[in-house]
PDB file of N, CA and C in Angstrom:
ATOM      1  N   UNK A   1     -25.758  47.200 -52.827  1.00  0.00           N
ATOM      2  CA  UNK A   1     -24.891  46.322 -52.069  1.00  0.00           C
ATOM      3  C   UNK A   1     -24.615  46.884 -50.683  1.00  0.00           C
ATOM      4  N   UNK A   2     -24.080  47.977 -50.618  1.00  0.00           N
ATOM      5  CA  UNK A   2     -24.284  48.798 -49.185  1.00  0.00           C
ATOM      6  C   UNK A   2     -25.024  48.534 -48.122  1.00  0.00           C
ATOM      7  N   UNK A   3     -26.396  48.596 -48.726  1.00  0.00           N
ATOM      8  CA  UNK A   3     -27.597  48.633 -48.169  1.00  0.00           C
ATOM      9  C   UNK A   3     -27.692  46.825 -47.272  1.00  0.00           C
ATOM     10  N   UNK A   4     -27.100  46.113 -47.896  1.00  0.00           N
ATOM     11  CA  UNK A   4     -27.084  44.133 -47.471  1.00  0.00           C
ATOM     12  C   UNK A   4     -25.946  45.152 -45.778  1.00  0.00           C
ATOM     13  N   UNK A   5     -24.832  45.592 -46.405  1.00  0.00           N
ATOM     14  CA  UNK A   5     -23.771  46.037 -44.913  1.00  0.00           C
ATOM     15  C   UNK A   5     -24.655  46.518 -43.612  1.00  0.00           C
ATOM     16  N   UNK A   6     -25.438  47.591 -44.735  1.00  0.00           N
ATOM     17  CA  UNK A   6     -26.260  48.341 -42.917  1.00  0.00           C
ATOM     18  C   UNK A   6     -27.422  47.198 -42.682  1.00  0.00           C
ATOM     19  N   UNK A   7     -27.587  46.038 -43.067  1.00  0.00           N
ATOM     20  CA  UNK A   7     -28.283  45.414 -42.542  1.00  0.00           C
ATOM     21  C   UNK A   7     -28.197  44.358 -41.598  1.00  0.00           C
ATOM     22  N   UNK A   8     -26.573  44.304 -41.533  1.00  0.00           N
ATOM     23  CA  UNK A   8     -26.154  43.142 -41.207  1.00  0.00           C
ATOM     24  C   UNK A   8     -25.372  43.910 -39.594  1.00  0.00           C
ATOM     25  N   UNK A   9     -24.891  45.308 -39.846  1.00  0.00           N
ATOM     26  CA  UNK A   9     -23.994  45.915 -39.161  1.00  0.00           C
ATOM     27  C   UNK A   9     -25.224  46.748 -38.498  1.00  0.00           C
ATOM     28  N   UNK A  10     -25.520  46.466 -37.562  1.00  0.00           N
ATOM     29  CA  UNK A  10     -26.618  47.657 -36.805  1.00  0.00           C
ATOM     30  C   UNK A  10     -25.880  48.668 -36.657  1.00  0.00           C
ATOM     31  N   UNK A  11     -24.989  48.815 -35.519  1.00  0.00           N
ATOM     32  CA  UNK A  11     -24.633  49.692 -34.999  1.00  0.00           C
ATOM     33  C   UNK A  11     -23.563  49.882 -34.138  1.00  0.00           C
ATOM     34  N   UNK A  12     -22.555  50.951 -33.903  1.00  0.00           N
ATOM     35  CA  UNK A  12     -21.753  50.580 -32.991  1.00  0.00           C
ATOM     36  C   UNK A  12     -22.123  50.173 -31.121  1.00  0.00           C
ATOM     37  N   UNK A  13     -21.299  49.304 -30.749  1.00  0.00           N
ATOM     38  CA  UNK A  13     -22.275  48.768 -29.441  1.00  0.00           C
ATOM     39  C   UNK A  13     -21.125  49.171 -28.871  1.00  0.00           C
ATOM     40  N   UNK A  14     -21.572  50.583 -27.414  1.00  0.00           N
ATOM     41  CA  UNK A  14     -20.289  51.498 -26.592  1.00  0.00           C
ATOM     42  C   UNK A  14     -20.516  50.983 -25.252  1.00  0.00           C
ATOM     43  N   UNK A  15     -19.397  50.349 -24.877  1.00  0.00           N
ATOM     44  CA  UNK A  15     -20.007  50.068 -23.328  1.00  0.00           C
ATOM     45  C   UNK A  15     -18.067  50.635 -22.563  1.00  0.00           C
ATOM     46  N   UNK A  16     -17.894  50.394 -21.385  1.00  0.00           N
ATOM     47  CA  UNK A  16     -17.178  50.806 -20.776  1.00  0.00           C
ATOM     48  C   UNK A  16     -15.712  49.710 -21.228  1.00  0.00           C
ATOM     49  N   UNK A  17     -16.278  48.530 -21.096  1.00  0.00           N
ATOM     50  CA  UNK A  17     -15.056  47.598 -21.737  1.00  0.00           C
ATOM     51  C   UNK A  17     -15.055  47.596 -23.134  1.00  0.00           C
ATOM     52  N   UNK A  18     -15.889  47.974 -23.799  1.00  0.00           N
ATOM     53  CA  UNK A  18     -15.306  47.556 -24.833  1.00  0.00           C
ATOM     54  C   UNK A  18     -14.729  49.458 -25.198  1.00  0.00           C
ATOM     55  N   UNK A  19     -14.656  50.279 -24.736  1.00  0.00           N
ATOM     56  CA  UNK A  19     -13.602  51.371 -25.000  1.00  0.00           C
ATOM     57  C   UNK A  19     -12.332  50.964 -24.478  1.00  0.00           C
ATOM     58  N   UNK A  20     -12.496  50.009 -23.119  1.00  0.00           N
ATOM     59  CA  UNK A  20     -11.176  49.968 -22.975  1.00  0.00           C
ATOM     60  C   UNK A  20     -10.401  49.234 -23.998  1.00  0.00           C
ATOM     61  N   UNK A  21     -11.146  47.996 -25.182  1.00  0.00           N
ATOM     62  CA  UNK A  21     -10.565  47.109 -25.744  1.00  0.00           C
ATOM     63  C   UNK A  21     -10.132  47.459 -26.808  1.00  0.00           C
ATOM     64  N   UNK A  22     -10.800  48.935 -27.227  1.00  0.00           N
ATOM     65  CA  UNK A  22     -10.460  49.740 -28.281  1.00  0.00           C
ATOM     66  C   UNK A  22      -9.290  50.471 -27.754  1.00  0.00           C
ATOM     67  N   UNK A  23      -8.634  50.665 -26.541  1.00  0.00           N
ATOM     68  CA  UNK A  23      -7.732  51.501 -26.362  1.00  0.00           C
ATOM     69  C   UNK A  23      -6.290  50.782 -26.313  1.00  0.00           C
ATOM     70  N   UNK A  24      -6.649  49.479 -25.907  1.00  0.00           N
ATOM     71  CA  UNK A  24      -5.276  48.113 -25.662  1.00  0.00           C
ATOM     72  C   UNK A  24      -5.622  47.057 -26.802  1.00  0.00           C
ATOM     73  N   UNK A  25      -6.219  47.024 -26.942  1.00  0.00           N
ATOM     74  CA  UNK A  25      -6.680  45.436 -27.902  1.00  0.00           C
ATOM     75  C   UNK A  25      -7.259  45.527 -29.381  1.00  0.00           C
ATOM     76  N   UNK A  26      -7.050  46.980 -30.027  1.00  0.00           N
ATOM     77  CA  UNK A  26      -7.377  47.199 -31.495  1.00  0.00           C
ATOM     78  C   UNK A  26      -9.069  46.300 -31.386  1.00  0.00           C
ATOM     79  N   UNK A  27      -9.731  46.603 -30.483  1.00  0.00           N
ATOM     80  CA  UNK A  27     -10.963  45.706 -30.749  1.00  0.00           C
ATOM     81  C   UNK A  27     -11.898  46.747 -31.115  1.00  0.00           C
ATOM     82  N   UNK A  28     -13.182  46.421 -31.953  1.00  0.00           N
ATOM     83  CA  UNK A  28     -14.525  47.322 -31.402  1.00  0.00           C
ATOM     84  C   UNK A  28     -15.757  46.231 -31.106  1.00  0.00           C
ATOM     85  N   UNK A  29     -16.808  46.578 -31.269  1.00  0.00           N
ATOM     86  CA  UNK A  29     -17.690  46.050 -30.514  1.00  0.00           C
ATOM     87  C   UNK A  29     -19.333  46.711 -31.609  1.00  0.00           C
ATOM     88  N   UNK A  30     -20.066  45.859 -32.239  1.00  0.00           N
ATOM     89  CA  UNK A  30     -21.056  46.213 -33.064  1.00  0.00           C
ATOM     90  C   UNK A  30     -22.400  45.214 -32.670  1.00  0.00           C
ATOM     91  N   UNK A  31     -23.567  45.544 -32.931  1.00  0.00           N
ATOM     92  CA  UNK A  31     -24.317  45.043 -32.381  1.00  0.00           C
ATOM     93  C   UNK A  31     -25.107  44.674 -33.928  1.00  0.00           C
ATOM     94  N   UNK A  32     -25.716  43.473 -34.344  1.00  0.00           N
ATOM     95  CA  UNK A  32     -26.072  43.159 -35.628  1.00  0.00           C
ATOM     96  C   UNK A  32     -26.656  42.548 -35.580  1.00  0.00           C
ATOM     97  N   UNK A  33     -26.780  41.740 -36.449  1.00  0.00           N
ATOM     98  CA  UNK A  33     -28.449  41.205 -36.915  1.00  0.00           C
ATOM     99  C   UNK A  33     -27.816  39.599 -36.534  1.00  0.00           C
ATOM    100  N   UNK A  34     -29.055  39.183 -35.819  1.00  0.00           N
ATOM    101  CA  UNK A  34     -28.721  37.706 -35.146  1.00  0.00           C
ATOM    102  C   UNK A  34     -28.645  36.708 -36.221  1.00  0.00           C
ATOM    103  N   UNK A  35     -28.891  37.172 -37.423  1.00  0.00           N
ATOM    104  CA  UNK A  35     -28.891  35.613 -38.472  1.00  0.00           C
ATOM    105  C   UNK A  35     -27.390  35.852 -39.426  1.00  0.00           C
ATOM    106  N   UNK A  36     -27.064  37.092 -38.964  1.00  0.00           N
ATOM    107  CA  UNK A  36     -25.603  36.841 -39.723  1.00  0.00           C
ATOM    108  C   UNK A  36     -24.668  35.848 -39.123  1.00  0.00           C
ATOM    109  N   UNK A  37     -23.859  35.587 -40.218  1.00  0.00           N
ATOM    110  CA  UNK A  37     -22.452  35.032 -40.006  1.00  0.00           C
ATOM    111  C   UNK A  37     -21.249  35.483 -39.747  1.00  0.00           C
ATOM    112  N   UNK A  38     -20.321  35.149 -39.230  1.00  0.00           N
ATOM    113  CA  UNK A  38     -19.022  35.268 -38.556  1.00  0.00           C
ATOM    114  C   UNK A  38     -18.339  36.265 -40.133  1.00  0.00           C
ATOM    115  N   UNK A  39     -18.269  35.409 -41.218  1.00  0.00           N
ATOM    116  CA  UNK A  39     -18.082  36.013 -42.168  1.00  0.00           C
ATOM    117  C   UNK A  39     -18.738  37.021 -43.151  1.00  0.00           C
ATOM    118  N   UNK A  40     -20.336  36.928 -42.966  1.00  0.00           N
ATOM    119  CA  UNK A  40     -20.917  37.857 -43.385  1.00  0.00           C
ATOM    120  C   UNK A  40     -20.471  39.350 -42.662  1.00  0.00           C
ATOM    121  N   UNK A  41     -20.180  39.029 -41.131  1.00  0.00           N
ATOM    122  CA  UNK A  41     -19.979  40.355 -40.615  1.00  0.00           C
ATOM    123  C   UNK A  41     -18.759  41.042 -40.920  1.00  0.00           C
ATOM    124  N   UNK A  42     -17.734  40.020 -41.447  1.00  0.00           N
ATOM    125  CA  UNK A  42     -16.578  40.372 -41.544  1.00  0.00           C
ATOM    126  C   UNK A  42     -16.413  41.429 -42.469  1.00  0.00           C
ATOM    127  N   UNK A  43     -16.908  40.458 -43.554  1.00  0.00           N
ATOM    128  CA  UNK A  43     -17.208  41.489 -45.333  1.00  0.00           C
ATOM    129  C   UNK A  43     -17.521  42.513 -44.657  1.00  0.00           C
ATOM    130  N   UNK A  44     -19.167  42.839 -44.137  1.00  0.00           N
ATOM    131  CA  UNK A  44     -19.722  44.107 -44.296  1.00  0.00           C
ATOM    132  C   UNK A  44     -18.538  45.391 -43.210  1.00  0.00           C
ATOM    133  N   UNK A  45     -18.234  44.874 -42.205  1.00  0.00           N
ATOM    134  CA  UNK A  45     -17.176  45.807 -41.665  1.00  0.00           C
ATOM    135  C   UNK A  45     -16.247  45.943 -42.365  1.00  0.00           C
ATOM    136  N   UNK A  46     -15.593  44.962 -43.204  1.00  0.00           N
ATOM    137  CA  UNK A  46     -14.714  45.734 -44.018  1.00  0.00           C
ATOM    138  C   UNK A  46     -15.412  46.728 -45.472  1.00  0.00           C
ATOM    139  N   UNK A  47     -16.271  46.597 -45.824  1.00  0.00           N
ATOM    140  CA  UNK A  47     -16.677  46.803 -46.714  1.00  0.00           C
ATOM    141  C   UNK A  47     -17.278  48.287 -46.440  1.00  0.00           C
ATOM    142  N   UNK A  48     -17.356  48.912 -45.400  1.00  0.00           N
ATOM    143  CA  UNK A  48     -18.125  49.842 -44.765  1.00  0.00           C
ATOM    144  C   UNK A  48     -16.887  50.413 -44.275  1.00  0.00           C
ATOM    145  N   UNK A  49     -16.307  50.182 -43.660  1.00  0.00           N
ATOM    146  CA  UNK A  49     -14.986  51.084 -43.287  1.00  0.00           C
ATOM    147  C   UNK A  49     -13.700  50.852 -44.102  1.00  0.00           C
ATOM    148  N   UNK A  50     -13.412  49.985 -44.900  1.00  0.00           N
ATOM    149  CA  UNK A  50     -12.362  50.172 -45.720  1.00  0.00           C
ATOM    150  C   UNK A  50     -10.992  50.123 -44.847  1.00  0.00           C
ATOM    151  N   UNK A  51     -11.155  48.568 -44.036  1.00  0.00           N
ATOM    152  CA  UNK A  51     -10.090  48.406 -43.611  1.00  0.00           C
ATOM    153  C   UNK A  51     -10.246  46.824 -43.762  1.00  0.00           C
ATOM    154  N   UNK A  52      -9.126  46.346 -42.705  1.00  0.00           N
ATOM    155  CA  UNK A  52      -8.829  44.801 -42.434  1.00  0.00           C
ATOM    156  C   UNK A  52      -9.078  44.219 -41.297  1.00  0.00           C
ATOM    157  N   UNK A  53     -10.136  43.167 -40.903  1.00  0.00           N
ATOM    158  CA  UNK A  53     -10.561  42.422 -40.287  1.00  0.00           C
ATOM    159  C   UNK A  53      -9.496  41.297 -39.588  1.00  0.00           C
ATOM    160  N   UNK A  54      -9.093  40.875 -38.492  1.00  0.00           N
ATOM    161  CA  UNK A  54      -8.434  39.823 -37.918  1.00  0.00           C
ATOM    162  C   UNK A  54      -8.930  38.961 -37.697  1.00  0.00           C
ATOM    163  N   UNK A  55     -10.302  39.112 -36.628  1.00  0.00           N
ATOM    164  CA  UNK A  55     -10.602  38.309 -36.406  1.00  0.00           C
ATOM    165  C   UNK A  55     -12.177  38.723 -35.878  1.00  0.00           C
ATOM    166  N   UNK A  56     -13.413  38.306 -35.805  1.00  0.00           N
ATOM    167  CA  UNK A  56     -14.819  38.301 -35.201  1.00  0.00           C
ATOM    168  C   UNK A  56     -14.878  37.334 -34.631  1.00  0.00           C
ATOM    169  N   UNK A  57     -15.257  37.707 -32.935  1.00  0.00           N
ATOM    170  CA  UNK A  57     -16.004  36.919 -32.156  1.00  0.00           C
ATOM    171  C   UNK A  57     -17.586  37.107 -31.757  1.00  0.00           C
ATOM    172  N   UNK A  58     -18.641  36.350 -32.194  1.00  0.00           N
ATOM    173  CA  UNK A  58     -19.826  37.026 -31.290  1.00  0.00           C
ATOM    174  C   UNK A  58     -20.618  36.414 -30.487  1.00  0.00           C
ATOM    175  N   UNK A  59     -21.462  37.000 -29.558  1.00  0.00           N
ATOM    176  CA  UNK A  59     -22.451  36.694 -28.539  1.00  0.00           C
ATOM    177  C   UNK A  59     -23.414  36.777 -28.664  1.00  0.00           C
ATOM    178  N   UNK A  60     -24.297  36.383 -28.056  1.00  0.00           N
ATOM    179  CA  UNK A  60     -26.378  36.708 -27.964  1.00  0.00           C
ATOM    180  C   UNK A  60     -26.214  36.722 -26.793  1.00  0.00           C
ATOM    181  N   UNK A  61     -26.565  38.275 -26.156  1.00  0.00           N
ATOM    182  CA  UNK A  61     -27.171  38.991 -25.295  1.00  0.00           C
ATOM    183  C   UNK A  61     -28.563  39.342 -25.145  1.00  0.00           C
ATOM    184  N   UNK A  62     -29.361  39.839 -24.235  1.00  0.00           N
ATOM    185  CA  UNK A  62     -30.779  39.887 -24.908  1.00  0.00           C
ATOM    186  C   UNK A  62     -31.156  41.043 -25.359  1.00  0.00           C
ATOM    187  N   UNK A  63     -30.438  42.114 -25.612  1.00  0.00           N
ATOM    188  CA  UNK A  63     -30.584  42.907 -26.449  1.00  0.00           C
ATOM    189  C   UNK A  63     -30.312  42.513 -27.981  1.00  0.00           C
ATOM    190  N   UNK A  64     -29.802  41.357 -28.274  1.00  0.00           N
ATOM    191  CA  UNK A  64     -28.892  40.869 -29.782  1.00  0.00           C
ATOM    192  C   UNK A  64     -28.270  40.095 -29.545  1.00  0.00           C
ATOM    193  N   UNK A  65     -27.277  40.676 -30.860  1.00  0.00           N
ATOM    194  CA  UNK A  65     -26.269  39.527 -31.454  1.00  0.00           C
ATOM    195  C   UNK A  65     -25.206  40.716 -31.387  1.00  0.00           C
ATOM    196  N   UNK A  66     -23.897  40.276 -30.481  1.00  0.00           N
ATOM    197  CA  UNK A  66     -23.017  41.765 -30.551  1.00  0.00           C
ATOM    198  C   UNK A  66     -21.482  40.865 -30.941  1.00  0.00           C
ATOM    199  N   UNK A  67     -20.877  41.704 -32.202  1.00  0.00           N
ATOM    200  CA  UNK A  67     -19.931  40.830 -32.657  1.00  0.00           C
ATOM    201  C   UNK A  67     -18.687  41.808 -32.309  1.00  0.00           C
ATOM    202  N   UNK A  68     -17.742  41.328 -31.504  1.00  0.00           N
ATOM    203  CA  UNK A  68     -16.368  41.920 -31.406  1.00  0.00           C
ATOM    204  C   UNK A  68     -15.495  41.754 -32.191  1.00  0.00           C
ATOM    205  N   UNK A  69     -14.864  42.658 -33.153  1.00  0.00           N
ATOM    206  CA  UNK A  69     -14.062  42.808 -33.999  1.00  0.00           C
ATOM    207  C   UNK A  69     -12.885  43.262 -33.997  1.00  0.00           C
ATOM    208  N   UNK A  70     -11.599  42.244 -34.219  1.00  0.00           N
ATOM    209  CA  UNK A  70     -10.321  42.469 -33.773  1.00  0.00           C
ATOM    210  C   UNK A  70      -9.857  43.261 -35.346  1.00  0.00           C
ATOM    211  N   UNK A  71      -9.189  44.401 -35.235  1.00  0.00           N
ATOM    212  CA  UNK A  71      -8.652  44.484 -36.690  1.00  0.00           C
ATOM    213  C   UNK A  71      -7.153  44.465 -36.557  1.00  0.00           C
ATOM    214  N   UNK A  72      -6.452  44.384 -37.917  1.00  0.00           N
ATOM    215  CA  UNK A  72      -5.231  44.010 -38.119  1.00  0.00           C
ATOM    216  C   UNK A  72      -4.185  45.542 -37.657  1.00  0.00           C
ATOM    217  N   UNK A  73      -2.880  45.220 -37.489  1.00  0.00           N
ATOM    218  CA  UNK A  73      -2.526  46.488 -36.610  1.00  0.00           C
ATOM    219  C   UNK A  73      -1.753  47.265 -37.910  1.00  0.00           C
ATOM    220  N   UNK A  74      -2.243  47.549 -39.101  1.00  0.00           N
ATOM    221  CA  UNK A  74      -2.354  48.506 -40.048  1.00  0.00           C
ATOM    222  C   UNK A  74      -3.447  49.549 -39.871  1.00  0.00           C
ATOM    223  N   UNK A  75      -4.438  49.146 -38.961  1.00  0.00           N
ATOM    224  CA  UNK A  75      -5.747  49.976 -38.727  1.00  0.00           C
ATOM    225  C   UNK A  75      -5.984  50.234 -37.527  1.00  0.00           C
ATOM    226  N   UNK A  76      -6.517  51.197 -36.666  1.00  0.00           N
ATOM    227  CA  UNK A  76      -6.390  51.458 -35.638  1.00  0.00           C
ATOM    228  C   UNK A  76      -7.929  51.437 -35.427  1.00  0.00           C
ATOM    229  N   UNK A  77      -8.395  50.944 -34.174  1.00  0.00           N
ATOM    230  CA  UNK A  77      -9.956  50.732 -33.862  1.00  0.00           C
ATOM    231  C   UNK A  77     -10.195  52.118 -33.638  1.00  0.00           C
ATOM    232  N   UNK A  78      -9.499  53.044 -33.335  1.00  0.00           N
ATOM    233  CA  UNK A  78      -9.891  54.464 -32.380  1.00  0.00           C
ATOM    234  C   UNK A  78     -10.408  55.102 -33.562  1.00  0.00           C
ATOM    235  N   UNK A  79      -9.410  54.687 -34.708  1.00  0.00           N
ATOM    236  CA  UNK A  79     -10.247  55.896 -36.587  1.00  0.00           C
ATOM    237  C   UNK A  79     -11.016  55.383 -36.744  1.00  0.00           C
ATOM    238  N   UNK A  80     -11.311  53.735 -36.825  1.00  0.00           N
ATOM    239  CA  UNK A  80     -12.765  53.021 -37.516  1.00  0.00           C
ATOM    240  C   UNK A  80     -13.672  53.438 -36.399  1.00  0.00           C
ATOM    241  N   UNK A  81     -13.331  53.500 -35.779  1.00  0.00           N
ATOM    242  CA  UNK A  81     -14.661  54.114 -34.158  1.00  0.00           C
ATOM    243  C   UNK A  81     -15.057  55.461 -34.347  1.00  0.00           C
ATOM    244  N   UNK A  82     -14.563  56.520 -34.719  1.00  0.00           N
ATOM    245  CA  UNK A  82     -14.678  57.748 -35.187  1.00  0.00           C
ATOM    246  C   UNK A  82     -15.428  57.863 -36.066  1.00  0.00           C
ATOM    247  N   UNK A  83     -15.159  56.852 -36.951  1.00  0.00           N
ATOM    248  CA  UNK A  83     -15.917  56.970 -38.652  1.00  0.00           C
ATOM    249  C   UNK A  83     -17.429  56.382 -38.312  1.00  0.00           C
ATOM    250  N   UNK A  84     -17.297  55.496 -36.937  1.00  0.00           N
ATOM    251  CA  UNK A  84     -18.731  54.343 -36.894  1.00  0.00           C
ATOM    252  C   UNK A  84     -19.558  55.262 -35.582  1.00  0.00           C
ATOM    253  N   UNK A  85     -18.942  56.235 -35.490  1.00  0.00           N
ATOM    254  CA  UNK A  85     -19.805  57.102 -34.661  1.00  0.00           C
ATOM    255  C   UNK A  85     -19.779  57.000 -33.107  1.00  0.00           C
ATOM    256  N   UNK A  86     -18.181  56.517 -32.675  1.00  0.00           N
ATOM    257  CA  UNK A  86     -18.291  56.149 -31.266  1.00  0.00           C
ATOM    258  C   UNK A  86     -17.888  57.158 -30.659  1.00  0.00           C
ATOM    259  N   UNK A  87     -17.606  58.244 -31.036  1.00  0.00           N
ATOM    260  CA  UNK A  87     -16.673  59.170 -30.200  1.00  0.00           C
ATOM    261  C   UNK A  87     -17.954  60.436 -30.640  1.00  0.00           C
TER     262      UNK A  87
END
């Protein structure tokens, strides 16, 4: 089952705004597989970091599909960013 998460969740996606959105806006920023869903991504981020999801927004850039992830303010983006390898 894991294995469906890292397929769906590429990777963390680090750019200059989206640290800032992690520093004011509990956001992060992941770059994933273009045929997922709003909710597929949701599961696998929670399911992979063991927290709570607010809300996913995503884009197609031409590098991907990069989904911004608001989490609930029981969880702090700066630990799930740590754990997802942003720091």
């Amino acid at each position: 089952m894991s294995d469906l998460q890292h397929r769906v969740v590429l990777h963390a996606y680090v750019t200059e705004k989206s640290m800032d959105e992690m520093e004011r806006l509990n956001k992060l920023e992941f770059a994933v597989d273009r045929r997922a869903s709003r909710a597929e991504i949701k599961r696998a981020i929670e399911r992979l970091y063991q927290c709570r999801v607010a809300k996913v927004n995503t884009k197609i850039v031409r590098a991907g599909k990069i989904a911004t992830v608001t989490f609930t303010k029981d969880f702090s983006a700066e630990d799930i960013g740590s754990r997802a390898g942003v720091f």
